[in-house]
PDB file of N, CA and C in Angstrom:
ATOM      1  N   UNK A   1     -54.174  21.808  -0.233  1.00  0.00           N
ATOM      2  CA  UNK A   1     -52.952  21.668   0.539  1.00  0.00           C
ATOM      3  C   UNK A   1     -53.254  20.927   1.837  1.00  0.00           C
ATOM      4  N   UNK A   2     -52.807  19.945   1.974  1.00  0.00           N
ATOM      5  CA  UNK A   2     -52.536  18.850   3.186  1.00  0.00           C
ATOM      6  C   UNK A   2     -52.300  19.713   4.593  1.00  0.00           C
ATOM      7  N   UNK A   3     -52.755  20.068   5.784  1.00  0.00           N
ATOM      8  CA  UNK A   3     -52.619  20.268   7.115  1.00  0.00           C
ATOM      9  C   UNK A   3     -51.982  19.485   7.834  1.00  0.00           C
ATOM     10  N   UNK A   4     -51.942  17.838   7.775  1.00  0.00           N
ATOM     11  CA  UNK A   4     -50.845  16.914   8.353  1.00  0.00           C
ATOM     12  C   UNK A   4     -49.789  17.182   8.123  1.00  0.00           C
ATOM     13  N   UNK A   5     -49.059  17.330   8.979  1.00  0.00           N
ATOM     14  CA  UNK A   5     -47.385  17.747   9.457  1.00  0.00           C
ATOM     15  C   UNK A   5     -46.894  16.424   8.986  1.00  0.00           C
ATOM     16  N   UNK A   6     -45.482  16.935   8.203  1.00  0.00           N
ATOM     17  CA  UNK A   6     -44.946  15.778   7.546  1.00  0.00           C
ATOM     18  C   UNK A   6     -43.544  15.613   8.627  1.00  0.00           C
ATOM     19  N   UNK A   7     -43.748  13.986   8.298  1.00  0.00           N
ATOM     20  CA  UNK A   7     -43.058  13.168   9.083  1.00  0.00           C
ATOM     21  C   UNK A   7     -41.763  13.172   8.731  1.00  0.00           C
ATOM     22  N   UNK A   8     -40.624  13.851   9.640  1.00  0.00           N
ATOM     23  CA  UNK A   8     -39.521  13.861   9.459  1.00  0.00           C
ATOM     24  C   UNK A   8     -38.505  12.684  10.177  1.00  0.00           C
ATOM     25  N   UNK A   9     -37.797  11.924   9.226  1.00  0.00           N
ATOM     26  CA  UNK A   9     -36.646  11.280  10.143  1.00  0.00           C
ATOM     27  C   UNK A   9     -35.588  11.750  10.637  1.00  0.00           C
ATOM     28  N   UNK A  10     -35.162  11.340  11.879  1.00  0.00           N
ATOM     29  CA  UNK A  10     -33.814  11.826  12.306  1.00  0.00           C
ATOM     30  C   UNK A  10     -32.583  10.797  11.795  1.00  0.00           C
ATOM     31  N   UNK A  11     -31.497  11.537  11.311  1.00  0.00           N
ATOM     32  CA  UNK A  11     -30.325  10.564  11.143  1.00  0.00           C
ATOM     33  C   UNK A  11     -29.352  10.711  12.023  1.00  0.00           C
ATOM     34  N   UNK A  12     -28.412  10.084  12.302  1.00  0.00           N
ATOM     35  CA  UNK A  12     -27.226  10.419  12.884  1.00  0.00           C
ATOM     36  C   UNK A  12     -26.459  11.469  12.076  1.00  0.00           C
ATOM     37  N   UNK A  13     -25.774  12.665  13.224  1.00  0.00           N
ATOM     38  CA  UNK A  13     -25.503  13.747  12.988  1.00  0.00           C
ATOM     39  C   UNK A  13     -23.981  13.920  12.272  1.00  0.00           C
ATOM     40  N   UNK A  14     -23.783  12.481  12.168  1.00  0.00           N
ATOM     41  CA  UNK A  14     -22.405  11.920  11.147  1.00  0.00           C
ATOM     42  C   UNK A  14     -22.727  11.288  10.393  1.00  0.00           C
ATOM     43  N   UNK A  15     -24.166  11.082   9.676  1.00  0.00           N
ATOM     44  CA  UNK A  15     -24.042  10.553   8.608  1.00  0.00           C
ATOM     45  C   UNK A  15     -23.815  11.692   7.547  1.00  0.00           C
ATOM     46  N   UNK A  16     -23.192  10.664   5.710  1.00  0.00           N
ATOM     47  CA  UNK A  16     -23.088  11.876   5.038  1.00  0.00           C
ATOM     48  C   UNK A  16     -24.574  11.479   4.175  1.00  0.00           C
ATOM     49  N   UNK A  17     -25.129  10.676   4.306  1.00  0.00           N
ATOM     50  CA  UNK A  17     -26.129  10.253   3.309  1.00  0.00           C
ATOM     51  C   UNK A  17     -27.557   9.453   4.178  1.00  0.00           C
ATOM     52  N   UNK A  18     -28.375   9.247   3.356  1.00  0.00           N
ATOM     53  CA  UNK A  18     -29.593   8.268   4.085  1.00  0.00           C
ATOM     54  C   UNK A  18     -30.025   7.639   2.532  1.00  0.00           C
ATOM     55  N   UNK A  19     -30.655   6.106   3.368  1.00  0.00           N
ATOM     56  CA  UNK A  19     -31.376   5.479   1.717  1.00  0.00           C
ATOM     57  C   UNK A  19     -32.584   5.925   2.404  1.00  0.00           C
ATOM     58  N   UNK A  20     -33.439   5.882   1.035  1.00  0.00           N
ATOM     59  CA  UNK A  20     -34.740   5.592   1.327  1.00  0.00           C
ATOM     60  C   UNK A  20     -35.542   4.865   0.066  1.00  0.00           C
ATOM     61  N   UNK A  21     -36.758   4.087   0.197  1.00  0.00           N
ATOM     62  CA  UNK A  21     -37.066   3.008  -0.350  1.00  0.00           C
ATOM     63  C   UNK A  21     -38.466   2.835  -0.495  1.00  0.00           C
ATOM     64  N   UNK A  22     -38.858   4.141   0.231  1.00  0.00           N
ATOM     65  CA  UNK A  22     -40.517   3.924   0.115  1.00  0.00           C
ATOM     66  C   UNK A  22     -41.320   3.045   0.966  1.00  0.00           C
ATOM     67  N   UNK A  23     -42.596   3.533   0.942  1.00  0.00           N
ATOM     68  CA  UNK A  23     -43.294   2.415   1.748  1.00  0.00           C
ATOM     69  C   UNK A  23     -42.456   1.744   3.802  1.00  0.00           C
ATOM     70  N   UNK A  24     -43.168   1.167   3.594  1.00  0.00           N
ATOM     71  CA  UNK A  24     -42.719   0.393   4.983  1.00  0.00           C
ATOM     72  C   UNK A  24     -42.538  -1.139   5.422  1.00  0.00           C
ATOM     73  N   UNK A  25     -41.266  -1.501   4.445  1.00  0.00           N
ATOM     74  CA  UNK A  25     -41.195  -2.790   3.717  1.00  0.00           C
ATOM     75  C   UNK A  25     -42.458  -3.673   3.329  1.00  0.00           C
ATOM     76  N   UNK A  26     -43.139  -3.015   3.341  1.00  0.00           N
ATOM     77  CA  UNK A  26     -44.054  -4.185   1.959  1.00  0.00           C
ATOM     78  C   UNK A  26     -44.025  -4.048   0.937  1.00  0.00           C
ATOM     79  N   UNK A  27     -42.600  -3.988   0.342  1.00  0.00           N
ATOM     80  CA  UNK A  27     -42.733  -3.861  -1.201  1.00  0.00           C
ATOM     81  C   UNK A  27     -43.201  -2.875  -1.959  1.00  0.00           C
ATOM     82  N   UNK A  28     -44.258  -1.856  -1.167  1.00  0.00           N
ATOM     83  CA  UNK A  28     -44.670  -1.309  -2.152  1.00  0.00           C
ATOM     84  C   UNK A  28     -44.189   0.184  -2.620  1.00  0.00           C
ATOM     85  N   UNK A  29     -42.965   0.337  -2.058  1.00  0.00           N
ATOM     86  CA  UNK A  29     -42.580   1.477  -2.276  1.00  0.00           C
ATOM     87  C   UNK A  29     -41.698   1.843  -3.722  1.00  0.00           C
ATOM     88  N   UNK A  30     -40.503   2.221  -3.450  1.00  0.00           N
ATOM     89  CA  UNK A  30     -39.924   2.985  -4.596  1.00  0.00           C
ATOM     90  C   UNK A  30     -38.663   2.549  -5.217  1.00  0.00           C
ATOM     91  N   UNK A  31     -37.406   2.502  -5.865  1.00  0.00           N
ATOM     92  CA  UNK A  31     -36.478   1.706  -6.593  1.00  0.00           C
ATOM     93  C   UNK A  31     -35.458   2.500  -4.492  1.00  0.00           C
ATOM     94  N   UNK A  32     -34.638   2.078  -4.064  1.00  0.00           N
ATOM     95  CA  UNK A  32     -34.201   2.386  -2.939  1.00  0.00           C
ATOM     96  C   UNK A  32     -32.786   2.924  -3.641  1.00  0.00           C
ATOM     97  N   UNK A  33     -32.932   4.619  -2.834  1.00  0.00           N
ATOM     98  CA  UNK A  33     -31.862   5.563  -3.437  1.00  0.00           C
ATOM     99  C   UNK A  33     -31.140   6.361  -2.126  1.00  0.00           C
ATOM    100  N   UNK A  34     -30.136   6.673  -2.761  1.00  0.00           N
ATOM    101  CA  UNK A  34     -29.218   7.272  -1.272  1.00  0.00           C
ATOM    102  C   UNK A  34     -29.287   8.551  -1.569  1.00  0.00           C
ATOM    103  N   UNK A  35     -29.842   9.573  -0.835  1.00  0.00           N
ATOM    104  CA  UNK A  35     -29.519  10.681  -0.851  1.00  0.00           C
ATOM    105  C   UNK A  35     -28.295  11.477   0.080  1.00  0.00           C
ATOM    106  N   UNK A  36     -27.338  12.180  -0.505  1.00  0.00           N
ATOM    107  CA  UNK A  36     -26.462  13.137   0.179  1.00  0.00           C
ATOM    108  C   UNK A  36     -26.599  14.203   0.467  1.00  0.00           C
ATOM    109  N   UNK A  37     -26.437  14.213   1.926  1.00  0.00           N
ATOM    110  CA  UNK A  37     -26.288  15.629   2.726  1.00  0.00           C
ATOM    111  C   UNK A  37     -25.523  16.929   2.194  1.00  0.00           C
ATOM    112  N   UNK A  38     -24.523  16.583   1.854  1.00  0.00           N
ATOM    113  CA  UNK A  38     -23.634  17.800   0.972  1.00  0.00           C
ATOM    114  C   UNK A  38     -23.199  19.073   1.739  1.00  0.00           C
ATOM    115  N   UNK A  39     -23.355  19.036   3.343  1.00  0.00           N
ATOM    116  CA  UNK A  39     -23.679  19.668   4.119  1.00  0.00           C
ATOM    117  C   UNK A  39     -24.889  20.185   4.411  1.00  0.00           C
ATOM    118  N   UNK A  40     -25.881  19.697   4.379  1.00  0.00           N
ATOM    119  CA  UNK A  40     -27.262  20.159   4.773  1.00  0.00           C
ATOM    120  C   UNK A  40     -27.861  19.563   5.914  1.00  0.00           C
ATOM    121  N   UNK A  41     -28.379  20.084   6.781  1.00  0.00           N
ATOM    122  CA  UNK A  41     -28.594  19.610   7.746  1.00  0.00           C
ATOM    123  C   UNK A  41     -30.233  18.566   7.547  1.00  0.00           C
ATOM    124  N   UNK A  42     -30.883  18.765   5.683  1.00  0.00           N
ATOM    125  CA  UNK A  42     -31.730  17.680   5.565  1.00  0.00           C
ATOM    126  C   UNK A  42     -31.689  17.877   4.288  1.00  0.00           C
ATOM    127  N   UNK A  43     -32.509  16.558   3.802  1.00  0.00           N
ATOM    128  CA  UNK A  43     -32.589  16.145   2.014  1.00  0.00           C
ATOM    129  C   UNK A  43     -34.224  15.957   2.007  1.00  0.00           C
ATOM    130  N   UNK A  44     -34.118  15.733   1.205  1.00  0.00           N
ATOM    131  CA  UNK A  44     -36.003  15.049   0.733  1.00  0.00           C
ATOM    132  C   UNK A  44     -35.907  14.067  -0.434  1.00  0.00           C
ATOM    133  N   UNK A  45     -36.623  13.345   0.145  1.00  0.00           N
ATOM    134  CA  UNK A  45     -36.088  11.689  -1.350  1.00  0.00           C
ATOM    135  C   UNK A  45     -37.321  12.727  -2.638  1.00  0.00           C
ATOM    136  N   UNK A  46     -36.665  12.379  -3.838  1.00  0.00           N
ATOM    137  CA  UNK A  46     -37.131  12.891  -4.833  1.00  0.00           C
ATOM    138  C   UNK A  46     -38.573  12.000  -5.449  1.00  0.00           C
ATOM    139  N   UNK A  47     -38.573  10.816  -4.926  1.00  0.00           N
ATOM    140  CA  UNK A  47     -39.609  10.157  -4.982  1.00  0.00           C
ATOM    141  C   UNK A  47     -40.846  10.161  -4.328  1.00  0.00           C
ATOM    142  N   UNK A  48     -40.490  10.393  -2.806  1.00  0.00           N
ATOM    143  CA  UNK A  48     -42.102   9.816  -1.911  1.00  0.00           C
ATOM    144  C   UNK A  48     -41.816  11.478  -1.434  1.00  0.00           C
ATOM    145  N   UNK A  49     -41.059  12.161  -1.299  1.00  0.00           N
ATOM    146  CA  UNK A  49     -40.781  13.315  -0.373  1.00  0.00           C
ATOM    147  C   UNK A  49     -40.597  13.392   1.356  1.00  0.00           C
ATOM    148  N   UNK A  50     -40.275  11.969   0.967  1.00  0.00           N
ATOM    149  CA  UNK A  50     -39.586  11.790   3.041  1.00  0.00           C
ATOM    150  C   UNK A  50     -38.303  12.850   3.148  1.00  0.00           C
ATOM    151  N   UNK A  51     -38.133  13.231   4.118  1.00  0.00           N
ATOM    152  CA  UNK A  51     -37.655  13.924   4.739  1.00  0.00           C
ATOM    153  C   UNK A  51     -36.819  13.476   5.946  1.00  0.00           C
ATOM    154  N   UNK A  52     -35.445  13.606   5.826  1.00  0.00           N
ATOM    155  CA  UNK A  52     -34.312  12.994   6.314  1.00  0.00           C
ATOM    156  C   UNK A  52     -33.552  14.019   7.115  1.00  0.00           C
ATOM    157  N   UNK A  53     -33.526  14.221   8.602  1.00  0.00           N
ATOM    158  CA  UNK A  53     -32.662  15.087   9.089  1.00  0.00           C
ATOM    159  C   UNK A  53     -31.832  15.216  10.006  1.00  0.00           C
ATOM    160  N   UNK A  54     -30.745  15.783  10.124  1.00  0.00           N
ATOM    161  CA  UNK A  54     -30.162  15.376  11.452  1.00  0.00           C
ATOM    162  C   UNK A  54     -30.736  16.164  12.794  1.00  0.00           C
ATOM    163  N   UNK A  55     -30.213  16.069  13.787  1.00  0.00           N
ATOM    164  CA  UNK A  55     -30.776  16.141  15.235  1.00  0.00           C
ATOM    165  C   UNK A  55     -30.903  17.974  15.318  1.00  0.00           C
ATOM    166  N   UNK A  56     -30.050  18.902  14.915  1.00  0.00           N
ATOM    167  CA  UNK A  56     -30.239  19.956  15.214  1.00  0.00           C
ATOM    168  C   UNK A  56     -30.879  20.759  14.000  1.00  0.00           C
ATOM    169  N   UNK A  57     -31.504  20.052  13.165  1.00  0.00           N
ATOM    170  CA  UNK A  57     -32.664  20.603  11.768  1.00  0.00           C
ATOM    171  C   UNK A  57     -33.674  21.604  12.866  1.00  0.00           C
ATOM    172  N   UNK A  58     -33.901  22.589  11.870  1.00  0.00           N
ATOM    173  CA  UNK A  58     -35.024  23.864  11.654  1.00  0.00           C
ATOM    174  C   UNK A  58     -35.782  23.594  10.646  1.00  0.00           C
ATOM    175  N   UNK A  59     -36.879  23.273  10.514  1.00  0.00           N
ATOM    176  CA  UNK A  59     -37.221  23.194   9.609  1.00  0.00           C
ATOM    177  C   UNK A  59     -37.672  24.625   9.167  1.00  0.00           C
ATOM    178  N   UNK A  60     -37.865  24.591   7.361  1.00  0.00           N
ATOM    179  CA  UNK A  60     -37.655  26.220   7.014  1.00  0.00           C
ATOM    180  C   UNK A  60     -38.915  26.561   6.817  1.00  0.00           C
ATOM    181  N   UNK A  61     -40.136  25.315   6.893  1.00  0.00           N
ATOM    182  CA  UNK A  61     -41.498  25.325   6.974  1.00  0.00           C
ATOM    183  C   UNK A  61     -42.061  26.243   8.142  1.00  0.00           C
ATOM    184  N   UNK A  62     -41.356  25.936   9.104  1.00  0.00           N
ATOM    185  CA  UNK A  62     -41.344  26.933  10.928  1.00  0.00           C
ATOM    186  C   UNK A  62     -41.102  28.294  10.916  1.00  0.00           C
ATOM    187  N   UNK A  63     -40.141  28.580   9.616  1.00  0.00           N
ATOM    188  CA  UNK A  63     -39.736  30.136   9.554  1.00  0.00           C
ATOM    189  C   UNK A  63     -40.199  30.905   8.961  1.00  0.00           C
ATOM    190  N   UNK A  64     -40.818  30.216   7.898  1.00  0.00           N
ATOM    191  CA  UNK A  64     -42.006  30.961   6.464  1.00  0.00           C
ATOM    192  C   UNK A  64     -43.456  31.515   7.925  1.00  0.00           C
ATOM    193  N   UNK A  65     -43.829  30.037   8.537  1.00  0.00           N
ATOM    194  CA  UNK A  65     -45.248  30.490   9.413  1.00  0.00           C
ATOM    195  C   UNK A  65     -44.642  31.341  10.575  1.00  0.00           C
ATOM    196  N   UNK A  66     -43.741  31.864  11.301  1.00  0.00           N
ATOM    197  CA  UNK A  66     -43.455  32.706  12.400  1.00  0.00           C
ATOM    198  C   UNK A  66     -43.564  34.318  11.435  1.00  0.00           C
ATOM    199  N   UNK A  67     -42.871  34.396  10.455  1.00  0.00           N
ATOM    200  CA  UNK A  67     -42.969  35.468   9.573  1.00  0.00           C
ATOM    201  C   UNK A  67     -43.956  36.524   9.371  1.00  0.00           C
TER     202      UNK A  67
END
């Protein structure tokens, strides 16, 4: 199990969706897919596992380790 803290994006707190595409435009990433919020305050692309959130996210990773 990985110890590097995964890198979360922030979206605007009105979006209903985010793309994501992999990589960091060099091509080498993933087919580019939109994930929806659905009301969640985050998603995770089903591909690379980026992590998309808006400004007032908890992550639930923070609540398992305070426990």
């Amino acid at each position: 199990m990985s110890s590097q803290a995964r890198e979360i994006k922030i979206v605007d707190d009105n979006s209903h969706e985010a793309s994501c595409a992999g990589g960091d435009g060099d091509g080498l990433g993933h087919p580019e897919i939109y994930l929806q919020f659905d009301g969640r305050k985050w998603v995770d692309c089903y591909y690379c596992g980026q992590r998309f959130a808006k400004s007032d996210y908890e992550s639930p990773d923070n609540h398992a380790q305070a426990s």
